[in-house]
Protein backbone atom coordinates (compact mmCIF):
# COMPACT_ATOMS: atom_id res chain seq x y z
CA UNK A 1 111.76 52.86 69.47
CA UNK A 2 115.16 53.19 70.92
CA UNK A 3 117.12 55.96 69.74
CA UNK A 4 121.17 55.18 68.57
CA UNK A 5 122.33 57.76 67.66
CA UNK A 6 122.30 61.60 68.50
CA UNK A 7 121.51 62.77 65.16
CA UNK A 8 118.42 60.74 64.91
CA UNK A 9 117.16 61.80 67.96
CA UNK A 10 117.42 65.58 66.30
CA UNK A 11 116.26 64.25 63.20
CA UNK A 12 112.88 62.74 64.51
CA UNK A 13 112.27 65.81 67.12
CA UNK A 14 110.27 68.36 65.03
CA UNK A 15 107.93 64.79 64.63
CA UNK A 16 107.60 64.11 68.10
CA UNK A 17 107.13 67.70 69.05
CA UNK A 18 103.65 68.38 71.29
CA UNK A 19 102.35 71.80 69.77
CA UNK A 20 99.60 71.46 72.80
CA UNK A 21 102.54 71.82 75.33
CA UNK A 22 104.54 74.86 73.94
CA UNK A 23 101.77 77.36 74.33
CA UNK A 24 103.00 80.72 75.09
CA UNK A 25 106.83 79.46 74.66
CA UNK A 26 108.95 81.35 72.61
CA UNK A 27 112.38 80.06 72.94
CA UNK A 28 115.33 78.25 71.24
CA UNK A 29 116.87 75.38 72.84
CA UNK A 30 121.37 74.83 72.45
CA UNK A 31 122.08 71.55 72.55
CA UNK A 32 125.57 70.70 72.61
CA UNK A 33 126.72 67.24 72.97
CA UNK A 34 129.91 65.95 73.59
CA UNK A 35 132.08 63.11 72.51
CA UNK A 36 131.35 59.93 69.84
CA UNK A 37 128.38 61.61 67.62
CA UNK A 38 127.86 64.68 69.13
CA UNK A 39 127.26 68.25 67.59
CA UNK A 40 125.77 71.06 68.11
CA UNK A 41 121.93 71.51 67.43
CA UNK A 42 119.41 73.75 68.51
CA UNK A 43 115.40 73.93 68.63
CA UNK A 44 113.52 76.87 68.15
CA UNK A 45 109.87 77.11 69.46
CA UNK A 46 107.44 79.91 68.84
CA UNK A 47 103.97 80.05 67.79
CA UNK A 48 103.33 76.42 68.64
CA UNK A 49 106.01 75.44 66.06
CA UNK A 50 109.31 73.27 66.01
CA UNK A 51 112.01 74.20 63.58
CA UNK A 52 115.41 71.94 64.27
CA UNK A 53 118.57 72.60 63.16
CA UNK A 54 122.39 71.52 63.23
CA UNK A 55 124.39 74.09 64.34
CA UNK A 56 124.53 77.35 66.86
CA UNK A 57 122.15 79.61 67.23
CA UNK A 58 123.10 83.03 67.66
CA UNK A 59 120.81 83.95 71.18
CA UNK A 60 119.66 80.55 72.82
CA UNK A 61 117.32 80.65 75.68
CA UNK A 62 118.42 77.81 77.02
CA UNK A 63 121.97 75.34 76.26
CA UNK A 64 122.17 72.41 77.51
CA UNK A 65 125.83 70.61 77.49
CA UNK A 66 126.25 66.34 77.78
CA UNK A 67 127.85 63.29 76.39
CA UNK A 68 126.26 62.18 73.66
CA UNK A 69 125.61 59.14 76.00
CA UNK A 70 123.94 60.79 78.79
CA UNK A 71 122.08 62.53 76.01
CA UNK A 72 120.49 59.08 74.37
CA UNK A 73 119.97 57.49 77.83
CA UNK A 74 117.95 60.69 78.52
CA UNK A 75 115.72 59.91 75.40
CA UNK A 76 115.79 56.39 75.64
CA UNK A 77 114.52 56.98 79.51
CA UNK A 78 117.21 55.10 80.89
CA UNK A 79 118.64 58.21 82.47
CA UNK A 80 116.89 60.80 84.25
CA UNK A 81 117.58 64.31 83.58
CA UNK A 82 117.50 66.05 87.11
CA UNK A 83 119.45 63.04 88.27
CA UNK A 84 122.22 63.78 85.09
CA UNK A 85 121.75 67.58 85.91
CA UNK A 86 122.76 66.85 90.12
CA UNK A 87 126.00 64.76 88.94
CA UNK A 88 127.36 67.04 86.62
CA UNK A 89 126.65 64.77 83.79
CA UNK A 90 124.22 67.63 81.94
CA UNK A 91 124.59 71.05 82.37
CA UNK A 92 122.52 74.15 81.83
CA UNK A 93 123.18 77.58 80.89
CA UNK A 94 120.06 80.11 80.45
CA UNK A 95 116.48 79.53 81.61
CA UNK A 96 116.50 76.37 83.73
CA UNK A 97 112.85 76.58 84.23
CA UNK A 98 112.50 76.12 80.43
CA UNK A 99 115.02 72.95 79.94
CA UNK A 100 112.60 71.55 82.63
CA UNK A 101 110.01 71.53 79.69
CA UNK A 102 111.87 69.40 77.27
CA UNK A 103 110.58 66.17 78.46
CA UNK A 104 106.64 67.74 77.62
CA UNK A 105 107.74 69.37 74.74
CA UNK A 106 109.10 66.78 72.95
CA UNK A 107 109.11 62.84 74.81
């Protein structure tokens, strides 16, 4: 299923989150995207658990900043991330190693 819009990509992540891959994470995930449909919404992840929200959180771990188009073509895998991240199309603030982990976390 191809994903049109950013807020049902956040509205379908707690269901597509793998508990199995978030062992010994504790972390909450800024996602702030830019432009037509964009917001701000963030993840948090502890105890194997998913809780998604609109808004800021106070302390993230990680943020990660995009257009809300690089931000579908990432979940739609039409756009890889490291390639987004190397043209300045995504970028991180935080714990890079941990934004690596999105992709098992959640796709």
């Amino acid at each position: 299923m191809a994903f049109t819009s950013v807020k049902d990509v956040f509205g379908g992540m707690a269901s597509s989150f793998k508990p199995a891959a978030a062992k010994g994470i504790d972390a909450v995930f800024q996602f702030e995207i830019t432009g037509e449909g964009g917001g701000s919404w963030n993840a948090t992840i502890k105890n194997g658990t998913c809780q998604v929200a609109e808004g800021k959180s106070g302390a993230p771990t990680v943020t990660l900043t995009m257009a809300s188009d690089t931000w579908l073509g990432i979940v739609n895998k039409q756009v890889n991330p490291i390639q987004a991240f190397m043209g300045g199309k995504l970028k991180l603030t935080g714990n890079m190693m941990l934004a690596q982990k999105i992709q098992d976390l959640f796709l």
